[in-house]
Protein backbone atom coordinates (compact mmCIF):
# COMPACT_ATOMS: atom_id res chain seq x y z
CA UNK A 1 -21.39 20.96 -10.07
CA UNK A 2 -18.75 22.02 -7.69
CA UNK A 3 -16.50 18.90 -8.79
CA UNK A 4 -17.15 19.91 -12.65
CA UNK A 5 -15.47 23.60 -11.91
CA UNK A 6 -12.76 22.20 -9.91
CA UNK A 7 -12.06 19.69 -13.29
CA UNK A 8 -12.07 22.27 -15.99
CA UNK A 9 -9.83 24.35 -13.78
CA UNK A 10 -7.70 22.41 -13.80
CA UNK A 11 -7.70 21.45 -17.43
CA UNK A 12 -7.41 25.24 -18.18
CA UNK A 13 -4.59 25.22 -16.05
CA UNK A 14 -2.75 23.39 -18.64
CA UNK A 15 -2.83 25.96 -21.46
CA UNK A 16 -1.63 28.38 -18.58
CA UNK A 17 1.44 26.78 -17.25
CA UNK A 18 2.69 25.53 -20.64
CA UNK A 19 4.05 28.94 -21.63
CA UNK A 20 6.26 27.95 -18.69
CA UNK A 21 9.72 25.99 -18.78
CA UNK A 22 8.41 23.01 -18.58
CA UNK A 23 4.90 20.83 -18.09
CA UNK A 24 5.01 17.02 -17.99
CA UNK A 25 1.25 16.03 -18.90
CA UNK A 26 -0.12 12.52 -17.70
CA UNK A 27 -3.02 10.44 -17.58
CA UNK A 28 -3.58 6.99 -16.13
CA UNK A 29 -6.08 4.28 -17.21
CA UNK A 30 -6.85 1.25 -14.82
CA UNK A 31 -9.51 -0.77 -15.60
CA UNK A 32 -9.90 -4.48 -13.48
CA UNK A 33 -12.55 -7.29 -13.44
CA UNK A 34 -12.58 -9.32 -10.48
CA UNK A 35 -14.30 -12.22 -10.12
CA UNK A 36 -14.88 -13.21 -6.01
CA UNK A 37 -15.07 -16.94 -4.98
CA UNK A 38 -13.96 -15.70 -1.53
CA UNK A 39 -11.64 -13.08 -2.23
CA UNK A 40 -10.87 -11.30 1.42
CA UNK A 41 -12.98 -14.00 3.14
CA UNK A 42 -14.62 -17.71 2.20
CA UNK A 43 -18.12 -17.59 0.69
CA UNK A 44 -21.09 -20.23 1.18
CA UNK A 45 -21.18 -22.83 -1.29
CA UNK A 46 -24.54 -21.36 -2.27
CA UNK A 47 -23.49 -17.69 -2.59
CA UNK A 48 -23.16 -16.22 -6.10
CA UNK A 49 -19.81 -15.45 -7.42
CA UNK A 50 -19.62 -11.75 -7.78
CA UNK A 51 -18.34 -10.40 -10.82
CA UNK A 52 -17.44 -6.80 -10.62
CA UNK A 53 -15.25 -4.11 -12.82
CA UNK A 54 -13.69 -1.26 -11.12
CA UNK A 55 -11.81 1.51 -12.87
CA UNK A 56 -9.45 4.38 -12.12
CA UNK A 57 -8.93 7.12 -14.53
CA UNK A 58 -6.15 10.04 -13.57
CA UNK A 59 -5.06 13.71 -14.96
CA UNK A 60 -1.89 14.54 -13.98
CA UNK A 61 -0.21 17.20 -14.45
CA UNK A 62 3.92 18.79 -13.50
CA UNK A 63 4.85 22.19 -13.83
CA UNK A 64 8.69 23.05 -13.06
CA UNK A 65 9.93 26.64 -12.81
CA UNK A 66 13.31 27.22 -11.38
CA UNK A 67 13.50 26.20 -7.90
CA UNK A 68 9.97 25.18 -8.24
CA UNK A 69 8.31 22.39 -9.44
CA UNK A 70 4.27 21.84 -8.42
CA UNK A 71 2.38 18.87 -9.19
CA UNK A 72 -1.37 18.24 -9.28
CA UNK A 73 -3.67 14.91 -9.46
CA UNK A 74 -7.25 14.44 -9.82
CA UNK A 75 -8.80 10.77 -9.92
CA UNK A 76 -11.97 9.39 -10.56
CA UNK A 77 -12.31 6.28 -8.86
CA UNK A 78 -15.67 3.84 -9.96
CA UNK A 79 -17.07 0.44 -10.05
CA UNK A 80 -19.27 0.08 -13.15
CA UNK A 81 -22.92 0.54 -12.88
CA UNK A 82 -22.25 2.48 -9.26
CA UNK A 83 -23.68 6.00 -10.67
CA UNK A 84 -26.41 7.75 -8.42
CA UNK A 85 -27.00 10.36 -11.01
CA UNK A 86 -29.43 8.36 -13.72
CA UNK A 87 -32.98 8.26 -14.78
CA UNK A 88 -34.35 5.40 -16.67
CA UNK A 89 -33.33 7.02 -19.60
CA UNK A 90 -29.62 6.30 -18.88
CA UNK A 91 -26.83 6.58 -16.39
CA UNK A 92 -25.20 10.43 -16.10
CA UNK A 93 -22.33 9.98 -13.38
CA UNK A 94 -21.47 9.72 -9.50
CA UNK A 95 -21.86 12.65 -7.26
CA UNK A 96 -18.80 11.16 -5.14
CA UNK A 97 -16.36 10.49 -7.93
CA UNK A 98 -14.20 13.29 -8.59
CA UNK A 99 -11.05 13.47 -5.85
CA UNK A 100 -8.15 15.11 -5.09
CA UNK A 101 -5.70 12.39 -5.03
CA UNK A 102 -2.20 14.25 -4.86
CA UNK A 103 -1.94 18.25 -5.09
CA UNK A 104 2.04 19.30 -3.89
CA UNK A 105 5.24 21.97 -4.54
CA UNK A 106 8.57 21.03 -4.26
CA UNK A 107 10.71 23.85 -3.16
CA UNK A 108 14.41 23.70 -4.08
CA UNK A 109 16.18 24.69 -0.96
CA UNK A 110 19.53 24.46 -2.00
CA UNK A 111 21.69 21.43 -4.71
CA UNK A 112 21.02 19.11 -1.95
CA UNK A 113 17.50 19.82 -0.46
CA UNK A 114 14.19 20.45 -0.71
CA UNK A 115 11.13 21.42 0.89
CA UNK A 116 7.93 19.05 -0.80
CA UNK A 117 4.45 20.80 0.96
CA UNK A 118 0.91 19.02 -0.03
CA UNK A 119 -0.99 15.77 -0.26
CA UNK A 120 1.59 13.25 -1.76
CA UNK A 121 2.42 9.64 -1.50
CA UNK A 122 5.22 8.08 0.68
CA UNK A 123 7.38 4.71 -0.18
CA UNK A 124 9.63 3.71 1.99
CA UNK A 125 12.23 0.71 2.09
CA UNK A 126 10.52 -2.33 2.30
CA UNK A 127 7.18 -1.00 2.58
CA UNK A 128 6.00 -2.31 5.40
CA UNK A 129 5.37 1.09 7.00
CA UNK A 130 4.82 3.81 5.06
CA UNK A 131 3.80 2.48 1.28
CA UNK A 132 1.31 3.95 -1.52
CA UNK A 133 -0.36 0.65 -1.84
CA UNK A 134 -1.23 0.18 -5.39
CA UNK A 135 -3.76 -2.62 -5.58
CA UNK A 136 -5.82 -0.33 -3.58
CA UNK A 137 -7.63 1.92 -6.47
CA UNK A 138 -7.49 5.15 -4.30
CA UNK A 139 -4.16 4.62 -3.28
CA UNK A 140 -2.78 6.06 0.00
CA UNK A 141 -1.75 9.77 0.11
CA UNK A 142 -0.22 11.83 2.69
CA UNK A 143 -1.45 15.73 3.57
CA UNK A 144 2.03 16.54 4.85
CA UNK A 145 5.14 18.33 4.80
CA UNK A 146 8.39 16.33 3.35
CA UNK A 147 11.88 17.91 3.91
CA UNK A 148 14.68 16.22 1.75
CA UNK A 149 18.21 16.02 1.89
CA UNK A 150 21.07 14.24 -0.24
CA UNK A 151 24.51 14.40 0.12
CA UNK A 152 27.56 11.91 -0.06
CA UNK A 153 27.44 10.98 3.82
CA UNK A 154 23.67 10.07 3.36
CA UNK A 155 20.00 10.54 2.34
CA UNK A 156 17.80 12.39 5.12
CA UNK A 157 14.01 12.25 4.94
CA UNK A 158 12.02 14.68 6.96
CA UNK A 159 7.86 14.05 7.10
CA UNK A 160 5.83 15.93 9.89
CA UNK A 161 1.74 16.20 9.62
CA UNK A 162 -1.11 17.30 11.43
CA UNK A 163 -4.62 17.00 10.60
CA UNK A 164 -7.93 18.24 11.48
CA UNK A 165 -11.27 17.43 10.46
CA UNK A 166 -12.50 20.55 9.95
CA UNK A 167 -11.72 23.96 11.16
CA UNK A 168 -14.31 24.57 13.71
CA UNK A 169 -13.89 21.35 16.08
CA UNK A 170 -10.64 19.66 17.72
CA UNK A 171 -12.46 16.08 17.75
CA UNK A 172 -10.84 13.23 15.29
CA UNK A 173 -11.78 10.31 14.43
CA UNK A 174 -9.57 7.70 16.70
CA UNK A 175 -9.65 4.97 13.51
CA UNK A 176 -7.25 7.75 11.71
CA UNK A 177 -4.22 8.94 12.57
CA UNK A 178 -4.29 12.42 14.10
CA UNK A 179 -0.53 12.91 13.30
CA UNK A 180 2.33 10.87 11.44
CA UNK A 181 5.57 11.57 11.52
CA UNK A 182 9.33 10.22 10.61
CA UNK A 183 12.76 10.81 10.24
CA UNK A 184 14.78 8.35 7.74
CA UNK A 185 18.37 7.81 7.02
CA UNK A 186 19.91 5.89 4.21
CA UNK A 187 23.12 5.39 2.26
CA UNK A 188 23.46 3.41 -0.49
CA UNK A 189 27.04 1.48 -1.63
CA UNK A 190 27.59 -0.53 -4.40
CA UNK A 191 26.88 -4.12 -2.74
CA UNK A 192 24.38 -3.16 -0.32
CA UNK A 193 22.11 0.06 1.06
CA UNK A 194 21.12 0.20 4.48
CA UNK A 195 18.51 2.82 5.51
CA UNK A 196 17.24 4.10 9.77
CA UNK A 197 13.52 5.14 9.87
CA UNK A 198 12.01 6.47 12.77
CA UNK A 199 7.99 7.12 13.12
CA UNK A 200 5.64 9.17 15.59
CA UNK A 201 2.47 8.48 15.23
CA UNK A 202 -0.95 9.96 17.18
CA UNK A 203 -4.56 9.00 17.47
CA UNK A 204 -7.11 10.84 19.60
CA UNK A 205 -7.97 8.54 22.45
CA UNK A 206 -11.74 8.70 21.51
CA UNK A 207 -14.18 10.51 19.08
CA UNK A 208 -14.66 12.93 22.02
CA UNK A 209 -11.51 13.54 23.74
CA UNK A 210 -9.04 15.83 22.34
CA UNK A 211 -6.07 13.60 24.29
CA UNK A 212 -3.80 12.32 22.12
CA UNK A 213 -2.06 8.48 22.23
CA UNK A 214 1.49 8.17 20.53
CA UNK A 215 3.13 5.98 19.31
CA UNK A 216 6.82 5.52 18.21
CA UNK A 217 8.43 2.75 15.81
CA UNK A 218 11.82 1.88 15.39
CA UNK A 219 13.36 0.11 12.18
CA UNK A 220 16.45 -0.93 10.07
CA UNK A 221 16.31 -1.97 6.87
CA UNK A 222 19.37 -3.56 4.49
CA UNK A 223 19.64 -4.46 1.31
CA UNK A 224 22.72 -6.78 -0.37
CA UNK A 225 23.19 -7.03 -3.71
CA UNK A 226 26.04 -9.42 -6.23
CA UNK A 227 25.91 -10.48 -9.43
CA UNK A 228 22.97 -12.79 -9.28
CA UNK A 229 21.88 -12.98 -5.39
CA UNK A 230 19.66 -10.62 -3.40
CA UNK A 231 18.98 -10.70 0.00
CA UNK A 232 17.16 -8.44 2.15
CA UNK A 233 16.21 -7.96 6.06
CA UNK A 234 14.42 -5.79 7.45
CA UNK A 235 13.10 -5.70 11.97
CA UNK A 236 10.98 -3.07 13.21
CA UNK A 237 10.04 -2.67 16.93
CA UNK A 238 7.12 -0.31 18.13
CA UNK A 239 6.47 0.82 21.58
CA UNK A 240 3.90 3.59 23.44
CA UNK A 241 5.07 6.95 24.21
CA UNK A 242 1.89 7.88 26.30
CA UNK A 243 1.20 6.03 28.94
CA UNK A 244 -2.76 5.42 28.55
CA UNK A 245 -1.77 1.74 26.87
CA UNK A 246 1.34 0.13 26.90
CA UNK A 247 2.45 -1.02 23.62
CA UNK A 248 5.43 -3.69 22.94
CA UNK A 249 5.90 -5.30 19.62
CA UNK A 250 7.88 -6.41 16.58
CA UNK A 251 7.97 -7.44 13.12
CA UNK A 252 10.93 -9.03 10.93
CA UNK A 253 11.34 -10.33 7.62
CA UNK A 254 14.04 -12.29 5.77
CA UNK A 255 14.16 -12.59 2.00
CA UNK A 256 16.62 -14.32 0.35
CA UNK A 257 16.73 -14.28 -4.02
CA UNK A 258 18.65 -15.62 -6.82
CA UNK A 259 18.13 -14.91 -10.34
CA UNK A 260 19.32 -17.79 -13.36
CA UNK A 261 19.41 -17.31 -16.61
CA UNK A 262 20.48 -13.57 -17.29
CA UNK A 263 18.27 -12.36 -14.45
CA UNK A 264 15.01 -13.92 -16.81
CA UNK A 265 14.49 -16.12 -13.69
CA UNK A 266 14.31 -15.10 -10.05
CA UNK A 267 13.53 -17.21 -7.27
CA UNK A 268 13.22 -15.81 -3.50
CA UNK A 269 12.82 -17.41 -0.50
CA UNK A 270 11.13 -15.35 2.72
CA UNK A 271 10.06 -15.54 6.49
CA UNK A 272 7.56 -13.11 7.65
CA UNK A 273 6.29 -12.34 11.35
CA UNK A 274 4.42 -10.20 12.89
CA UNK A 275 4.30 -9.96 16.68
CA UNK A 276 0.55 -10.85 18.64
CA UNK A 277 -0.83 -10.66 21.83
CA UNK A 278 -0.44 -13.59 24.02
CA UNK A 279 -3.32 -14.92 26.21
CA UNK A 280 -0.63 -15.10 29.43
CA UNK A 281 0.06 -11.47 28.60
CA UNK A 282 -2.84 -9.12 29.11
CA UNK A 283 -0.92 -6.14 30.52
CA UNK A 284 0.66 -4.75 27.38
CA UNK A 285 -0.61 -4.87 23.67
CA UNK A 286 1.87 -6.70 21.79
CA UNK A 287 -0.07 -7.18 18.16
CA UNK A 288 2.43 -4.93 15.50
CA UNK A 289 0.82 -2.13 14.14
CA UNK A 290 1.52 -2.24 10.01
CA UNK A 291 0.43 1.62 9.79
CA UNK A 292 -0.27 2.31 6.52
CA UNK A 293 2.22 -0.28 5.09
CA UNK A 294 1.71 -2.92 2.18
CA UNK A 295 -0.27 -5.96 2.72
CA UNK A 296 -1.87 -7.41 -0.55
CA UNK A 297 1.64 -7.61 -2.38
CA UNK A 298 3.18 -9.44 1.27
CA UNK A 299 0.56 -11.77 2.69
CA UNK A 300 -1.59 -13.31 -0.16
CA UNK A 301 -3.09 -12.02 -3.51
CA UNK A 302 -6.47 -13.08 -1.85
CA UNK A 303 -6.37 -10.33 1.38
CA UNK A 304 -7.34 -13.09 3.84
CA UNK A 305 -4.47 -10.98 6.02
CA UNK A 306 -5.04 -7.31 5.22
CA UNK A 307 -5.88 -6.92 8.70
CA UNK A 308 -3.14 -8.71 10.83
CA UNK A 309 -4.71 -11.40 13.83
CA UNK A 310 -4.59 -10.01 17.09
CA UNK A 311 -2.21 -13.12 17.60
CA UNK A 312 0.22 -11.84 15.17
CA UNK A 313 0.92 -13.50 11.83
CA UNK A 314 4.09 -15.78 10.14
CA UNK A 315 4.32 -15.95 6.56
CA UNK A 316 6.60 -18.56 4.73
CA UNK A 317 7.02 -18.16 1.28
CA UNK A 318 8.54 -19.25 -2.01
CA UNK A 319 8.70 -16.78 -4.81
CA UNK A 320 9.19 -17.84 -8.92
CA UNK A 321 9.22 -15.28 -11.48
CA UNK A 322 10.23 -16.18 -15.52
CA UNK A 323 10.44 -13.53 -18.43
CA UNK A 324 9.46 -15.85 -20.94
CA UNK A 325 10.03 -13.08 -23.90
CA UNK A 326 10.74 -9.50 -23.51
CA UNK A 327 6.87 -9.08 -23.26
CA UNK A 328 5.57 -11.33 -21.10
CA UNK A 329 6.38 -12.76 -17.75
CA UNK A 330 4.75 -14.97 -15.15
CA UNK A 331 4.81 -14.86 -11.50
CA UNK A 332 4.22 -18.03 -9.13
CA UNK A 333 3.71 -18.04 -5.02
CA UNK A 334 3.38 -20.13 -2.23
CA UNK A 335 2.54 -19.36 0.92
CA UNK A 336 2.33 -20.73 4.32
CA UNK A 337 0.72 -18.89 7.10
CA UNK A 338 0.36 -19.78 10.69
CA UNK A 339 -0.29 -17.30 13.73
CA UNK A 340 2.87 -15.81 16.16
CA UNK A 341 0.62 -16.68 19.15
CA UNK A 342 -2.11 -19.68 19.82
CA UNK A 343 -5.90 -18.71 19.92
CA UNK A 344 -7.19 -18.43 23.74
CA UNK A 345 -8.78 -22.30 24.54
CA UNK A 346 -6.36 -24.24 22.88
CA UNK A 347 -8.84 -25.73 20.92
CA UNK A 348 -7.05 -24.46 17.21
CA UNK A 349 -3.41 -24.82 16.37
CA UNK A 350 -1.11 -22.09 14.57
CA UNK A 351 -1.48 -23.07 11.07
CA UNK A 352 -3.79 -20.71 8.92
CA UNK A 353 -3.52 -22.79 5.93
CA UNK A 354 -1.64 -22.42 2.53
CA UNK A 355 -1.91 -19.99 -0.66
CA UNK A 356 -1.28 -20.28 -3.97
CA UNK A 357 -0.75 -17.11 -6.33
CA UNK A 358 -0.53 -17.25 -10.37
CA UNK A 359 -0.11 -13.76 -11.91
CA UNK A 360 0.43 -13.49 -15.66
CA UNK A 361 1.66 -10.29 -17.07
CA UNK A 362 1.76 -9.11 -20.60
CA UNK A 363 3.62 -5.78 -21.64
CA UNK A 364 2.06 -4.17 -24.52
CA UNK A 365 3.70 -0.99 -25.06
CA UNK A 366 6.03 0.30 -22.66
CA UNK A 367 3.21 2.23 -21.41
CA UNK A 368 0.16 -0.26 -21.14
CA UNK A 369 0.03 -3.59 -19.42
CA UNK A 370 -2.38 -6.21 -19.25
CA UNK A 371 -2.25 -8.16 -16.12
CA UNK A 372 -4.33 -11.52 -14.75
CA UNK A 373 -4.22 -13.21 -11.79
CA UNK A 374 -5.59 -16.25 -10.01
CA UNK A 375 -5.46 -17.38 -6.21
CA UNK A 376 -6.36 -20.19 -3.95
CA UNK A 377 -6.50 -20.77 -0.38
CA UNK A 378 -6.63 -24.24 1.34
CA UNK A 379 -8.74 -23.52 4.73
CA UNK A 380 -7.48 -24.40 7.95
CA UNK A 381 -9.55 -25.03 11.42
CA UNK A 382 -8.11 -21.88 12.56
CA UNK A 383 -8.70 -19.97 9.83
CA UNK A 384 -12.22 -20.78 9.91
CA UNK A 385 -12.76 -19.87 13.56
CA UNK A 386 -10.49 -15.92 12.45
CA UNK A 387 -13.19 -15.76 9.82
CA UNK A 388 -16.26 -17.10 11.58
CA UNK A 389 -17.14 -19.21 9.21
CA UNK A 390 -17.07 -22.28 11.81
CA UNK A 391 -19.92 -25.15 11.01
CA UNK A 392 -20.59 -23.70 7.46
CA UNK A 393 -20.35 -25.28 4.09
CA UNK A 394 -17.57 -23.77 2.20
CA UNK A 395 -16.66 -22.85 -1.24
CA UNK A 396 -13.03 -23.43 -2.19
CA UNK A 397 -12.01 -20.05 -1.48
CA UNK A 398 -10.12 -18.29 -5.05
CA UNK A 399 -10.41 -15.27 -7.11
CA UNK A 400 -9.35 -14.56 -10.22
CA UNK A 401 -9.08 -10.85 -11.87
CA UNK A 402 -7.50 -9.03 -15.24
CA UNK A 403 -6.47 -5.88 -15.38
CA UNK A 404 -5.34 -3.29 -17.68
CA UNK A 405 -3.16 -0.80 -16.81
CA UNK A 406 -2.40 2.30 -19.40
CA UNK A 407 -0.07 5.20 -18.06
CA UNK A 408 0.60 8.05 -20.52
CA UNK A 409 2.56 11.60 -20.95
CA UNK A 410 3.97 14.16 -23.07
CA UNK A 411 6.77 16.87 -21.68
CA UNK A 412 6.20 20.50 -23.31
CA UNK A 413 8.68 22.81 -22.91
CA UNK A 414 9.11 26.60 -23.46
């Protein structure tokens, strides 16, 4: 019931704020049927396929008022048939359905910067840090505030948080961060854009300590750009600031792209790694922390990798993408993965095996797309031992999923 008020509040809200200057109206449809023959991990040969339909529906809503502009999001986030609320009469709804996924107002400070105060998402650079990760159907958002600044010398972005879980206790759950914060530079030319970033981070050493454990990482990021090449590369390096656990590790990545044919085909080459801990090395944690960075549209369409190997990870890749008409495009990847460190025993080599991605996309409007996808892994020894899945007959591990994606919205204005 409590959800329901919140919900026509804020549809009410609409007729309110559109005697305003302006409202921008939106609404978001995501609908996607996945079908798992291992999808984030290899299945039995004997264990069903699972066929399954999530969907994400979205109100948005942006109101802009002088130096003001405020911004609300509610989602309801499902998977079909998951409804707790039902009789055997029919299905009525979920109890746990209704969220708050983005709620924030922009303050214009001055031409050049702003103050943004709220839940909102953050995308930065490459993504590997700070991303709004859009397979996920929740997406990530950010309670925080955001101070902005643009100017012809360079870009500045400001974030500082602090969270609690409720106002009566200082305890936090250690799995979340207690506090995230960064400072990022970047300036942009016409041939390339090079960007600084800079993030604090803080967990609570346990469920029942208040002591906090930070953490800082370091990272350049640049971006060149001609007629038809593209490369980028971007290094990170992370480190402890407290001194409970000490904390030494890196990440790098090297892309290289061309595009033929009047940019309707790309092709990009990459190198991926990920620092891990070394069995010779127990003194110092050296697996690279990915925060709350992208990992489904990096290391496989399948998610074998969404959590990185204590031993680190190295991703090879080739990259094809054709527009075969104005309308529909396809998208082909290889990949070949192999751990930074060797498994303790030495009875299992690097190599993680090799994945193939297939993603078809089909523009229907300029405002609805219809996406499918297929992937396959080919299993290595090492793999199976990551995945415990040793001495156990296998299913070729795939998926294969179609989506459709509908995004729509009307400006009013006074």
């Amino acid at each position: 019931m409590k959800k329901s008020i919140i919900a026509i509040a804020f549809l009410l809200s609409l007729q309110t704020f559109s005697q305003e200057e302006k409202l921008i109206i939106g609404s978001e449809f995501r609908s996607r049927a996945l079908l798992d023959m291992g999808y984030k991990s290899p299945k039995g040969f004997f264990d069903a396929p699972m066929l399954y339909i999530s969907q994400r529906t979205r109100l948005n809503a942006e109101f802009q008022k002088e130096i003001f502009t405020a911004y609300v999001s509610m989602q309801d986030v499902r998977i079909w048939g998951d409804d707790d609320l039902y009789s055997g009469s029919g299905s009525f709804g979920n109890s746990q359905s209704l969220l708050l996924h983005q709620a924030w107002v922009n303050i214009g400070c001055t031409e050049k910067s702003s103050l943004k105060i709220g839940r909102q998402m953050f995308s930065y650079d490459d993504q590997r840090l700070l991303s709004s990760r859009g397979w996920n159907d929740y997406q990530v958002t950010y309670d925080a505030f955001l101070f902005q600044r643009k100017d012809s010398l360079f870009d500045l972005d400001l974030g500082l948080s602090y969270n609690a879980i409720n106002s009566k206790t200082v305890f936090y759950d250690p799995v979340k961060y207690k506090s995230l914060n960064f400072i990022r530079l970047a300036k942009e030319q016409k041939k390339f854009s090079i960007s600084l970033i800079s993030i604090c981070s803080a967990k609570t050493k346990s469920e029942t300590s208040e002591k906090l454990l930070f953490t800082s990482t370091h990272g350049i990021n640049l971006i060149g750009k001609s007629k038809n090449w593209l490369y980028r590369i971007s290094t990170y390096y992370q480190h402890n600031i407290s001194s409970d656990e000490k904390i030494s590790a890196y990440c790098f990545s090297l892309n290289f792209g061309k595009s033929f044919s009047n940019n309707r085909i790309k092709s990009e080459l990459g190198f991926d790694y990920i620092s891990g801990n070394n069995e010779n090395n127990l003194t110092k944690n050296q697996r690279f922390d990915l925060l709350y960075g992208r990992r489904h549209a990096y290391y496989g369409y399948i998610d074998y990798f969404s959590s990185t190997p204590s031993q680190g990870l190295q991703d090879i890749f080739l990259k094809n993408s054709i527009n075969i008409n104005k309308k529909l495009s396809v998208e082909a990847t290889i990949h070949s993965f192999l751990l930074s460190e060797e498994i303790p025993g030495g009875l299992y080599d690097k190599n993680l095996g090799q994945e193939a991605d297939l993603v078809l996309k089909y523009k229907i409007k300029d405002y609805g797309i219809l996406e499918s996808g297929y992937s396959y892994y080919f299993r290595s020894k090492s793999l199976n031992h990551l995945k415990n899945v040793e001495n156990t007959k296998l299913f070729p591990p795939q998926f294969f999923y179609i989506m459709l994606s509908v995004k729509l919205q009307k400006e009013l204005k006074k």
